[in-house]
C-alpha atoms as a PDB file:
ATOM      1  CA  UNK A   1       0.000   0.000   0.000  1.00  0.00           C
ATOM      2  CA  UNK A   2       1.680   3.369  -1.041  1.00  0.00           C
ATOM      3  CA  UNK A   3       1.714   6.769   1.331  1.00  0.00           C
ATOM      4  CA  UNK A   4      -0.593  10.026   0.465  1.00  0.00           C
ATOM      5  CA  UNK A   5      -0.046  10.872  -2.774  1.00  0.00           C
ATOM      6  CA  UNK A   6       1.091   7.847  -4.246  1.00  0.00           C
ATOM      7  CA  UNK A   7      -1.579   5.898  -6.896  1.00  0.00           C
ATOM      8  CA  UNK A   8      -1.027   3.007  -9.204  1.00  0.00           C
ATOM      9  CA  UNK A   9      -3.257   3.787 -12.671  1.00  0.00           C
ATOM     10  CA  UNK A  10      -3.723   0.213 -13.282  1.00  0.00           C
ATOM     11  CA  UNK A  11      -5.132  -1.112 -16.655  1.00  0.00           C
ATOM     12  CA  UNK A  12      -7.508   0.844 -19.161  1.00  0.00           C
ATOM     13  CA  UNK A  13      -8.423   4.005 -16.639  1.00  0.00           C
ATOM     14  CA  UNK A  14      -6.737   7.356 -16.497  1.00  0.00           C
ATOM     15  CA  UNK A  15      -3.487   8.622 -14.320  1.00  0.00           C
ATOM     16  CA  UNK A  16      -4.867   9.707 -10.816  1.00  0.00           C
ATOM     17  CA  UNK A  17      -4.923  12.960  -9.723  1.00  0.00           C
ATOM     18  CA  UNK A  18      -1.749  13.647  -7.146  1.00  0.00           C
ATOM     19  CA  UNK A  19      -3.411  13.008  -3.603  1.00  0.00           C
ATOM     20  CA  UNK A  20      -2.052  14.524  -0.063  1.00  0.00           C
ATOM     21  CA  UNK A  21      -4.369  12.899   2.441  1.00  0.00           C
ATOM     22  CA  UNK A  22      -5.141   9.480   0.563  1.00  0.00           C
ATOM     23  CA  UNK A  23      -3.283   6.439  -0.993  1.00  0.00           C
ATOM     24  CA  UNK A  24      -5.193   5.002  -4.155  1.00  0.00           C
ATOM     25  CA  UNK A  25      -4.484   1.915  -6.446  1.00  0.00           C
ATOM     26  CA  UNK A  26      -6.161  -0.387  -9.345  1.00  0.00           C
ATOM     27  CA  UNK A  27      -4.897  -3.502 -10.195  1.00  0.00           C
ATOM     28  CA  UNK A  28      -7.214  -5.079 -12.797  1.00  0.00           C
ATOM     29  CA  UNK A  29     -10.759  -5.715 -11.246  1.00  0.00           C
ATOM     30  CA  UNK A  30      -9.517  -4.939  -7.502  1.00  0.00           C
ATOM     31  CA  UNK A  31      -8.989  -1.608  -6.280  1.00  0.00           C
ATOM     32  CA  UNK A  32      -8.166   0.445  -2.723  1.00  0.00           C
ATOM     33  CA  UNK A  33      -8.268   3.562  -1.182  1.00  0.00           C
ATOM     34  CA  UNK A  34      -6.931   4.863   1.882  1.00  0.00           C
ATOM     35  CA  UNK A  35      -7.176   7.046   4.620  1.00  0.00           C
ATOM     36  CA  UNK A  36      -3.827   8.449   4.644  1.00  0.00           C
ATOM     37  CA  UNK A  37      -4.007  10.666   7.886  1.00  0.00           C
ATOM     38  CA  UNK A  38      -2.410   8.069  10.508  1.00  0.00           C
ATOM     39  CA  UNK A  39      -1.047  11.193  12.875  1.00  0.00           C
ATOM     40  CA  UNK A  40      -4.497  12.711  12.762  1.00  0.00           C
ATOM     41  CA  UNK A  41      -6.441   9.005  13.178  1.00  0.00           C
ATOM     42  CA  UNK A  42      -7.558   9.935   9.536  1.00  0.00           C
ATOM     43  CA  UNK A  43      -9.572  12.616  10.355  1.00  0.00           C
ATOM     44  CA  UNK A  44     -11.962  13.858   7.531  1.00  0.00           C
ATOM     45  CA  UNK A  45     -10.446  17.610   6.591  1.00  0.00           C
ATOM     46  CA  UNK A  46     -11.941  19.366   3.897  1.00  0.00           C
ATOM     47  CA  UNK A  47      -8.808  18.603   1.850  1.00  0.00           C
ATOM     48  CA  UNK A  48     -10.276  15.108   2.528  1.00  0.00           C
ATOM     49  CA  UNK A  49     -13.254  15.375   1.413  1.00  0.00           C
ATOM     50  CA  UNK A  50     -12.379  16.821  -1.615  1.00  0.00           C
ATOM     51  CA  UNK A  51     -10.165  13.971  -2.461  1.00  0.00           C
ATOM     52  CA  UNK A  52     -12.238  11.526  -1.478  1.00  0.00           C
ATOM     53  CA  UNK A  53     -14.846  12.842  -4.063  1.00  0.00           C
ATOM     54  CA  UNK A  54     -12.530  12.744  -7.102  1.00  0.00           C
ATOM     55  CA  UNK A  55     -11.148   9.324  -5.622  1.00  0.00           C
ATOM     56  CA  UNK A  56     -14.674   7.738  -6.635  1.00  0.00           C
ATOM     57  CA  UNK A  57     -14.896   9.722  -9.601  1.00  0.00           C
ATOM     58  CA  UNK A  58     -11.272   8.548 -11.125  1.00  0.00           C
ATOM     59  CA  UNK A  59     -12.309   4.710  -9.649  1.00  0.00           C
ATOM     60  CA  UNK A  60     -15.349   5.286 -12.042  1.00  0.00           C
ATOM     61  CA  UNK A  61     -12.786   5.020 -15.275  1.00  0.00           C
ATOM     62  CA  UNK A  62     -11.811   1.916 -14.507  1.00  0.00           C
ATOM     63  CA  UNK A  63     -13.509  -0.092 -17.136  1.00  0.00           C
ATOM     64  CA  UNK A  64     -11.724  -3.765 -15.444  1.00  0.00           C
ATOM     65  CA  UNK A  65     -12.745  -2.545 -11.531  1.00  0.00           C
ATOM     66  CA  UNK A  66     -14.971  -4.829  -9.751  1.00  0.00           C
ATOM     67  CA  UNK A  67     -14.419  -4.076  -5.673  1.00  0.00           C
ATOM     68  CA  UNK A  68     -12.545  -1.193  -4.032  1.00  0.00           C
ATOM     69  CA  UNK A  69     -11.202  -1.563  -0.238  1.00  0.00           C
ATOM     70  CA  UNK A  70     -11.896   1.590   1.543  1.00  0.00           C
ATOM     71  CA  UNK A  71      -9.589   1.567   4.161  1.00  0.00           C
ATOM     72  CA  UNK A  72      -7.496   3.838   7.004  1.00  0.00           C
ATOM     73  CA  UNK A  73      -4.293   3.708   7.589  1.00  0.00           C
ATOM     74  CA  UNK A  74      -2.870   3.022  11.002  1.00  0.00           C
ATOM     75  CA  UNK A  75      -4.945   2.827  14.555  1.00  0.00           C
ATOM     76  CA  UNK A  76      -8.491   3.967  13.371  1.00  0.00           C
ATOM     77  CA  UNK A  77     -10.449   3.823  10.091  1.00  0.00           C
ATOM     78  CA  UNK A  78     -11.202   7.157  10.985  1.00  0.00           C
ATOM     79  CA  UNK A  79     -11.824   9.573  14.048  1.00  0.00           C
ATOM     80  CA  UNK A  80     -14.593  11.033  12.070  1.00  0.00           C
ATOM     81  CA  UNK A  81     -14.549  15.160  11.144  1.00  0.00           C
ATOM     82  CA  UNK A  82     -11.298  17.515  11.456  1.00  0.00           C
ATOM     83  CA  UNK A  83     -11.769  19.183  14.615  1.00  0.00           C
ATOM     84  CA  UNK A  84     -10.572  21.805  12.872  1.00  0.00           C
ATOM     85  CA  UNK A  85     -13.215  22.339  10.624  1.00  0.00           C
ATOM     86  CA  UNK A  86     -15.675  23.163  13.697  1.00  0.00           C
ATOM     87  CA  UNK A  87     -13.334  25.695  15.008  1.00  0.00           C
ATOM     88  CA  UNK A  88     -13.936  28.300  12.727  1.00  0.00           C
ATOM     89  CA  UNK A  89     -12.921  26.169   9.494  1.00  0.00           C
ATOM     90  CA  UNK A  90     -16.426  26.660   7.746  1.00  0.00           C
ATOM     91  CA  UNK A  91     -17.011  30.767   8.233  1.00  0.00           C
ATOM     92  CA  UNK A  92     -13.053  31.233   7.232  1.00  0.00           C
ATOM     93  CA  UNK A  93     -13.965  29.674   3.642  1.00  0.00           C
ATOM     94  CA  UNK A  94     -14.609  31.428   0.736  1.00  0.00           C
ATOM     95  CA  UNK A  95     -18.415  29.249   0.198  1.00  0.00           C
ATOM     96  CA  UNK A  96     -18.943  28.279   3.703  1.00  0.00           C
ATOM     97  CA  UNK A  97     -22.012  26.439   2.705  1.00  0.00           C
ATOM     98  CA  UNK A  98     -19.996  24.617  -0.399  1.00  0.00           C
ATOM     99  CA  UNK A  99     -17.745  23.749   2.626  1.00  0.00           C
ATOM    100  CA  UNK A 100     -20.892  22.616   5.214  1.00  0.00           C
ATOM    101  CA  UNK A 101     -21.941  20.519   1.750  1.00  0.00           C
ATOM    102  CA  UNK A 102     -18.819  18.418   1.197  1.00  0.00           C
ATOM    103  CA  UNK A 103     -19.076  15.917   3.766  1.00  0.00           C
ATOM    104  CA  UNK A 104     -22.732  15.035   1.863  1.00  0.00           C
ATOM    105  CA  UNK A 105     -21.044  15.107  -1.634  1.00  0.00           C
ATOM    106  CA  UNK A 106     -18.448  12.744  -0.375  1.00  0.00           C
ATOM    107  CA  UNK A 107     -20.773  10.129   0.640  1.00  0.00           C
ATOM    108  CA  UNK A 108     -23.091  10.452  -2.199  1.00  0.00           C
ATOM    109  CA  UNK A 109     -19.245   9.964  -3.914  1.00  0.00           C
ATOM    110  CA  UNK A 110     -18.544   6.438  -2.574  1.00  0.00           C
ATOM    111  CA  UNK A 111     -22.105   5.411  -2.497  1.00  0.00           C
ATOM    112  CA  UNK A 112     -22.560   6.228  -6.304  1.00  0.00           C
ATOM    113  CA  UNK A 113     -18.974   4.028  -7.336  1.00  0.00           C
ATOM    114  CA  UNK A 114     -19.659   1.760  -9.684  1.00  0.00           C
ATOM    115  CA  UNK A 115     -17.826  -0.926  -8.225  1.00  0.00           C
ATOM    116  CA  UNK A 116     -18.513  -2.607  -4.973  1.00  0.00           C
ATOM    117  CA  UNK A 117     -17.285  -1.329  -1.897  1.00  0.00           C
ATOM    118  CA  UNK A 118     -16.183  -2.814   1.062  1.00  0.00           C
ATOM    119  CA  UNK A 119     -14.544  -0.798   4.554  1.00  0.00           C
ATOM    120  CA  UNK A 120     -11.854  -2.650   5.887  1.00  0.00           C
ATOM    121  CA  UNK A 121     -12.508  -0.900   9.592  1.00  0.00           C
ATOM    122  CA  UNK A 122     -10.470  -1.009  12.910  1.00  0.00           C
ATOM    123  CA  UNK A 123      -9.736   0.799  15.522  1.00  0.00           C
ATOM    124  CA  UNK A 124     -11.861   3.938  15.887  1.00  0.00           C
ATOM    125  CA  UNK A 125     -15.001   4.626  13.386  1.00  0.00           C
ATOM    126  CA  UNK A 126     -16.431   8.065  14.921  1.00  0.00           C
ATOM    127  CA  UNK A 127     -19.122  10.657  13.317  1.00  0.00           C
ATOM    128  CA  UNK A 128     -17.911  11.705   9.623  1.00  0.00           C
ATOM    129  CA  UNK A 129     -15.657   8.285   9.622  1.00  0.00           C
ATOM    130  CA  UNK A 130     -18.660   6.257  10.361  1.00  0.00           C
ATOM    131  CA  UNK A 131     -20.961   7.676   7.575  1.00  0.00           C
ATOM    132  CA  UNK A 132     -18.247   7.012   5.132  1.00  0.00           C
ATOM    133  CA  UNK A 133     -18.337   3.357   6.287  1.00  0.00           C
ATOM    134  CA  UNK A 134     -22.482   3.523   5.650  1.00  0.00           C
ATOM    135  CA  UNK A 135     -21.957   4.831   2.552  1.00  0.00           C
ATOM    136  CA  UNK A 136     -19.571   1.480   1.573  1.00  0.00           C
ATOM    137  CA  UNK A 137     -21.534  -1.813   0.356  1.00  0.00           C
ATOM    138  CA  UNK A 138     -20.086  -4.070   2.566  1.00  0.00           C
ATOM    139  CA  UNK A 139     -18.458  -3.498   5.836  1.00  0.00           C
ATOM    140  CA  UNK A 140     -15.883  -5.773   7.675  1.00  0.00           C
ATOM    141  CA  UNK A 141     -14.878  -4.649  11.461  1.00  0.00           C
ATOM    142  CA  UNK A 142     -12.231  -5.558  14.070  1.00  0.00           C
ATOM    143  CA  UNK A 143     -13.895  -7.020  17.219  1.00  0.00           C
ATOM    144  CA  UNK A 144     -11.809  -4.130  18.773  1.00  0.00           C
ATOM    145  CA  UNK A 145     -13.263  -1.405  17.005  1.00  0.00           C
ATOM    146  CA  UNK A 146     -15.229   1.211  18.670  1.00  0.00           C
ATOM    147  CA  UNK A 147     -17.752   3.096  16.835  1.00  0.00           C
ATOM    148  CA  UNK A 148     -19.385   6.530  18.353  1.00  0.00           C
ATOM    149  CA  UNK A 149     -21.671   9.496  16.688  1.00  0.00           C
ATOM    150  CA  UNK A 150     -20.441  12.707  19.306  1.00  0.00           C
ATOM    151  CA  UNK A 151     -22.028  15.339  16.824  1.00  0.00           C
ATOM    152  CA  UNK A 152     -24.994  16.296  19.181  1.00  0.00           C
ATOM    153  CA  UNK A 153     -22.500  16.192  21.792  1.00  0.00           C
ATOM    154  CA  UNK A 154     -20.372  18.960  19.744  1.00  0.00           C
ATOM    155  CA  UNK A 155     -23.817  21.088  19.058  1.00  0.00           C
ATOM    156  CA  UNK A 156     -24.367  19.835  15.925  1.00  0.00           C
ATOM    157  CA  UNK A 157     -26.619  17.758  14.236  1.00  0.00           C
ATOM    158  CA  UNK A 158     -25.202  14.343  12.097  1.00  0.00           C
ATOM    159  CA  UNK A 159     -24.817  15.387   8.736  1.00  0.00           C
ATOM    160  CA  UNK A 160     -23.780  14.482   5.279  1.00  0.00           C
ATOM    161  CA  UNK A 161     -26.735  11.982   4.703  1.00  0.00           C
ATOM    162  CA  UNK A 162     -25.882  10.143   8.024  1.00  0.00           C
ATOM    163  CA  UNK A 163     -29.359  10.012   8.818  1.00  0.00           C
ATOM    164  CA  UNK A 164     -30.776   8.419   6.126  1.00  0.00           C
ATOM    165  CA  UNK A 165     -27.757   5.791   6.100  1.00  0.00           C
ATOM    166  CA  UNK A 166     -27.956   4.865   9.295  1.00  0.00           C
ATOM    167  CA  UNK A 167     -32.278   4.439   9.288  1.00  0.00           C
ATOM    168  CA  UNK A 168     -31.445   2.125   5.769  1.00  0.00           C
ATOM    169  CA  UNK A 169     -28.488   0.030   7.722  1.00  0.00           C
ATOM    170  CA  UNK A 170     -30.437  -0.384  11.664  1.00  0.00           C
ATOM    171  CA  UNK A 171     -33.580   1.565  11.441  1.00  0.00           C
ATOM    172  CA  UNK A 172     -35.368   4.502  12.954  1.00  0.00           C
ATOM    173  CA  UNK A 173     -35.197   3.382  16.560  1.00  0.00           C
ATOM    174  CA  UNK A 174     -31.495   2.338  17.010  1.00  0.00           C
ATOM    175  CA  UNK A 175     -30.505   5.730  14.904  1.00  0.00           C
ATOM    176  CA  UNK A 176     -32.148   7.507  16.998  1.00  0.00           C
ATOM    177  CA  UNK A 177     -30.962   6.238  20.168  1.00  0.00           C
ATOM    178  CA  UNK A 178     -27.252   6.278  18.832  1.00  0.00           C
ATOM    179  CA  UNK A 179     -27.172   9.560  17.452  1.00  0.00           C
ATOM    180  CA  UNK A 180     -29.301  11.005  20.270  1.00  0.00           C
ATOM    181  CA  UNK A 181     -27.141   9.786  23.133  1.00  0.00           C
ATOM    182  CA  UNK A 182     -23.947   9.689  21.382  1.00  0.00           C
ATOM    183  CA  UNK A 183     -22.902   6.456  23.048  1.00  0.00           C
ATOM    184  CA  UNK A 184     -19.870   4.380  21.858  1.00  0.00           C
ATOM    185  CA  UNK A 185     -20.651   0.718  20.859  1.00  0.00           C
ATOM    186  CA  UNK A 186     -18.513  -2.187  19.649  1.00  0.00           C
ATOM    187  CA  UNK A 187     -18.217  -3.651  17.004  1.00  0.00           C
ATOM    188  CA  UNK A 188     -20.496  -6.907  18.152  1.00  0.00           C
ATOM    189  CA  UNK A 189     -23.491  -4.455  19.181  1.00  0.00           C
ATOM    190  CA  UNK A 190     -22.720  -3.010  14.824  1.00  0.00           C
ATOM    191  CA  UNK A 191     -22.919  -6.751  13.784  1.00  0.00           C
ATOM    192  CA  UNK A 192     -26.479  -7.149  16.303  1.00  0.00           C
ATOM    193  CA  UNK A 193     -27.985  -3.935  14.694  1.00  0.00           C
ATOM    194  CA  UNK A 194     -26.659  -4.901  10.791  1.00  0.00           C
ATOM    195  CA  UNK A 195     -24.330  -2.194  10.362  1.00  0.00           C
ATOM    196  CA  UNK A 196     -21.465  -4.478  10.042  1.00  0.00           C
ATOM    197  CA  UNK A 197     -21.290  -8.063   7.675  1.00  0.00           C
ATOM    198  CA  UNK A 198     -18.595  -9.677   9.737  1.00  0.00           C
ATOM    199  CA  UNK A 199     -16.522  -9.093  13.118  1.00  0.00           C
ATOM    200  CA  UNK A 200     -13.325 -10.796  12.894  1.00  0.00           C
ATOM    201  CA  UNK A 201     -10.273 -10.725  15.196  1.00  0.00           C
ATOM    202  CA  UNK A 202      -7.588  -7.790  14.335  1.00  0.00           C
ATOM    203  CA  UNK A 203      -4.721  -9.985  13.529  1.00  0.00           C
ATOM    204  CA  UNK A 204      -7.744 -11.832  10.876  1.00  0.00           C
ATOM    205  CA  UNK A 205      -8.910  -8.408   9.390  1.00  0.00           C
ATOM    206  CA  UNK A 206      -6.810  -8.120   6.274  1.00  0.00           C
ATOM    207  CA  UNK A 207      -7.585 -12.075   5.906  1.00  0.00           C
ATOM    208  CA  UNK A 208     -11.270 -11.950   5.920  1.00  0.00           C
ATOM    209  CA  UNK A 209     -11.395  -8.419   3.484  1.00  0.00           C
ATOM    210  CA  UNK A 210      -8.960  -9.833   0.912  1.00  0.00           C
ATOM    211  CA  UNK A 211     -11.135 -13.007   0.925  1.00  0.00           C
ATOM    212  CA  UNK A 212     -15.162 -11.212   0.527  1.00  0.00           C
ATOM    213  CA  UNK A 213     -12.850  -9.546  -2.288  1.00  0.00           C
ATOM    214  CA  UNK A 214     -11.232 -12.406  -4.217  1.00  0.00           C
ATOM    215  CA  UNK A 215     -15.363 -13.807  -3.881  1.00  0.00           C
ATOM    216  CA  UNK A 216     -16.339 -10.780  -5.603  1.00  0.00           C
ATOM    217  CA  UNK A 217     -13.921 -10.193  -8.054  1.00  0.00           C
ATOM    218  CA  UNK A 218     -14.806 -13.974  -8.746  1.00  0.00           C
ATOM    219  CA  UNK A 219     -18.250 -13.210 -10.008  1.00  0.00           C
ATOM    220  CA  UNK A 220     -19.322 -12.003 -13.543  1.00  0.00           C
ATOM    221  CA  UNK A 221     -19.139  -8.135 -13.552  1.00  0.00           C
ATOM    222  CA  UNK A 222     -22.234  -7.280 -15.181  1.00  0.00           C
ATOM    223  CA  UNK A 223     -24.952  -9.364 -12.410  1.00  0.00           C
ATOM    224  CA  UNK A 224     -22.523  -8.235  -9.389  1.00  0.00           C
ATOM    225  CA  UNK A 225     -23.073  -4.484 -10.098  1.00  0.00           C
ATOM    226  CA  UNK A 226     -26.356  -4.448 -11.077  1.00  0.00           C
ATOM    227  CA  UNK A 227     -26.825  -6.098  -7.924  1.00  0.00           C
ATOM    228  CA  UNK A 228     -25.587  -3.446  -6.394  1.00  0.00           C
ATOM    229  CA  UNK A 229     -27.294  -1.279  -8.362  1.00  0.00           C
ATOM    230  CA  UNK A 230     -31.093  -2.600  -7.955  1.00  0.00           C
ATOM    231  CA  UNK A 231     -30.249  -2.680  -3.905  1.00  0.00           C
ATOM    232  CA  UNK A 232     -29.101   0.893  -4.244  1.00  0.00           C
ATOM    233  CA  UNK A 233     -32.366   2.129  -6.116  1.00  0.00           C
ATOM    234  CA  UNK A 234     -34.626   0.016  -3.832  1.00  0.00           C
ATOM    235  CA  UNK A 235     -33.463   1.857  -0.645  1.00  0.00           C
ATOM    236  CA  UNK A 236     -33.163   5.190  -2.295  1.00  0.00           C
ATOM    237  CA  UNK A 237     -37.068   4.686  -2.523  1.00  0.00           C
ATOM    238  CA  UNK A 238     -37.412   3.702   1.160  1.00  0.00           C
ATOM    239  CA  UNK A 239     -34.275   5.969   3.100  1.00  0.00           C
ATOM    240  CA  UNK A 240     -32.704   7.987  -0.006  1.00  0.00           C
ATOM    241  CA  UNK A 241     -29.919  10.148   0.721  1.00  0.00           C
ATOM    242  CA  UNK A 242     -31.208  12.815  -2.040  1.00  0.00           C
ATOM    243  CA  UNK A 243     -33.544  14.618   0.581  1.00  0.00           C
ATOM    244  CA  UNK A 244     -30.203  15.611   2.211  1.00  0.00           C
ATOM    245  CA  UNK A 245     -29.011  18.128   0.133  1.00  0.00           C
ATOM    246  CA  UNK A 246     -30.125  20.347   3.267  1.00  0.00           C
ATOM    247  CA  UNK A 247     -27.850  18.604   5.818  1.00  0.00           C
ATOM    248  CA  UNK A 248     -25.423  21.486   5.423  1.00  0.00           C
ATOM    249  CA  UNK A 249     -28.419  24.351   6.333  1.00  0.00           C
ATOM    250  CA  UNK A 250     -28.356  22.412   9.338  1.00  0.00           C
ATOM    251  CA  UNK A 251     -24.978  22.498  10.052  1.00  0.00           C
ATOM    252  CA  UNK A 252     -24.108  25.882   9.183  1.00  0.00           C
ATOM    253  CA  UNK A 253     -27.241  27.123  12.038  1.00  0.00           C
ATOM    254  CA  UNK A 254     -26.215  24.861  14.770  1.00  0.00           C
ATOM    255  CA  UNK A 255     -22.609  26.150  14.622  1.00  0.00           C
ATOM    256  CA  UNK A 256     -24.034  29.831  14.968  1.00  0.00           C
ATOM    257  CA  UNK A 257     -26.140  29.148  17.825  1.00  0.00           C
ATOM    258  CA  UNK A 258     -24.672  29.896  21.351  1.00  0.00           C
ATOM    259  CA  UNK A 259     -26.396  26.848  22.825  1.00  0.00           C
ATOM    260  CA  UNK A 260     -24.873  24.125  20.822  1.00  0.00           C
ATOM    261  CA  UNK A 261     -21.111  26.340  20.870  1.00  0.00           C
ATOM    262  CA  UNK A 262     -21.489  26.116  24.208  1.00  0.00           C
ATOM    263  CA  UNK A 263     -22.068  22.296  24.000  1.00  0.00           C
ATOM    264  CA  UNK A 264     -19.172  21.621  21.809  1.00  0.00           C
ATOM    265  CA  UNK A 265     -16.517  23.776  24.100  1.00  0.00           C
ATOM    266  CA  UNK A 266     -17.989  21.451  26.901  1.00  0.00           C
ATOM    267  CA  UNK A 267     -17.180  18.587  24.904  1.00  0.00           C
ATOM    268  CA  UNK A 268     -13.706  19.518  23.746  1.00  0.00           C
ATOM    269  CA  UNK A 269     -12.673  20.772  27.594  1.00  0.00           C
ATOM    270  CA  UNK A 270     -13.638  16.765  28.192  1.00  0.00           C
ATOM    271  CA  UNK A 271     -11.943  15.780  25.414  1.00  0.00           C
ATOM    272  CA  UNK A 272      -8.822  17.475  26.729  1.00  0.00           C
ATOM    273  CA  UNK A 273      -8.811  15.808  30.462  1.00  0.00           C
ATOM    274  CA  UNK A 274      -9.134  12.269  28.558  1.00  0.00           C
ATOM    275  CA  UNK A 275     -13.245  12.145  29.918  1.00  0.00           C
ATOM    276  CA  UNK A 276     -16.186  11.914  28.320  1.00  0.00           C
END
């Protein structure tokens, strides 16, 4: 697997973009991408996003590409949304609603890949992280892993078509109870609820993805996507994403209003002494 900024074109698509925060590669009908952000546990900057959005697109001229790992490098899959970006990183951009918007554009992104997806998670899967992981096909999870949704904790509501994922992948009740309280669970409660397809030891992790692959990239391409095709259009029906084109309206209020600031420096101060 290559650092940030490193990408192998593979066979019959186009030379990648040059990527800072991600690693990408094709080889024939198998593909990855990768959180590249170890220091940061991968957080999700807007840089991120951004890549992350042409990362699907350039997957997309891969005429060979079957399955793409979506992956992050290091401890965590990902710690969810650049602190940063709540500190002041939306008003100090140019379109601070383009900005609010990305997060949602990203997941539409990965959801909208033509080829099957499957995140390869461990570690930490938190908030931004863990709607990128509901907007994969297939997810595979480290019995270690701890997954956690801490945006009404920070005074804002979960974004970037996390709603609708979440009601599609464990229903109304458990995403509202998750969300609500912002309690972590493991990765056996994700398996309970149907969020994850398998919990496997950490040591088995890279085992068990590279073998759901190799079954996929097995198949015929034609019935495997359009598989993944008809199940995509038949939730879009029930749960679609589309209606959340206003997720960033959202955002953008909460972070002007003094209650939910007032939540989120709360949070952070916590943060800081190592308590939740």
């Amino acid at each position: 697997m290559g650092r940030a900024g490193e990408v192998d074109q593979g066979h019959g698509g186009v030379a990648a973009p040059r990527f800072e925060m991600l690693s990408v590669a094709v080889d024939g009908s198998r593909g990855s991408l990768t959180l590249a952000r170890p220091e940061k546990l991968n957080a999700l900057s807007l840089e991120t996003l951004e890549e992350l959005i042409t990362a699907a697109r350039w997957f997309d001229t891969h005429p060979e590409l079957k399955v793409v790992v979506v992956a992050g490098e290091g401890r965590a899959f990902s710690a969810g949304v650049d602190l940063g970006v709540l500190a002041g990183g939306l008003a100090g951009q140019p379109d601070p609603r383009r900005a609010a918007d990305l997060g949602r554009r990203m997941a539409d992104a990965i959801e909208a890949m033509h080829a099957v997806t499957i995140a390869r998670i461990q570690g930490h899967c938190v908030g931004g992280g863990l709607v990128l992981a509901a907007a994969c096909d297939l997810r595979i999870a480290a019995e270690d892993t701890v997954f956690s949704i801490p945006e009404v904790d920070l005074g804002i509501p979960l974004a970037w078509g996390g709603i609708p994922r979440l009601v599609r992948e464990i229903g109304p009740a458990f995403t509202k109870e998750l969300v609500m309280t912002c309690r972590p669970f493991d990765a056996g409660e994700a398996q309970r609820l149907g969020f994850v397809n398998r919990v496997v030891a950490g040591d088995d992790l890279d085992e068990a993805v590279a073998e759901l692959a190799a079954a996929l990239v097995a198949k015929a391409k034609r019935p495997l996507l359009a598989t993944k095709r008809h199940t995509n259009e038949v939730t879009a029906q029930m749960v679609g994403a589309g209606r959340s084109w206003a997720d960033a309206d959202g955002l953008l209020a909460a972070m002007g209003d003094p209650e939910s600031a007032t939540a989120a420096a709360a949070y952070l101060q916590r943060r800081s002494r190592g308590t939740r």
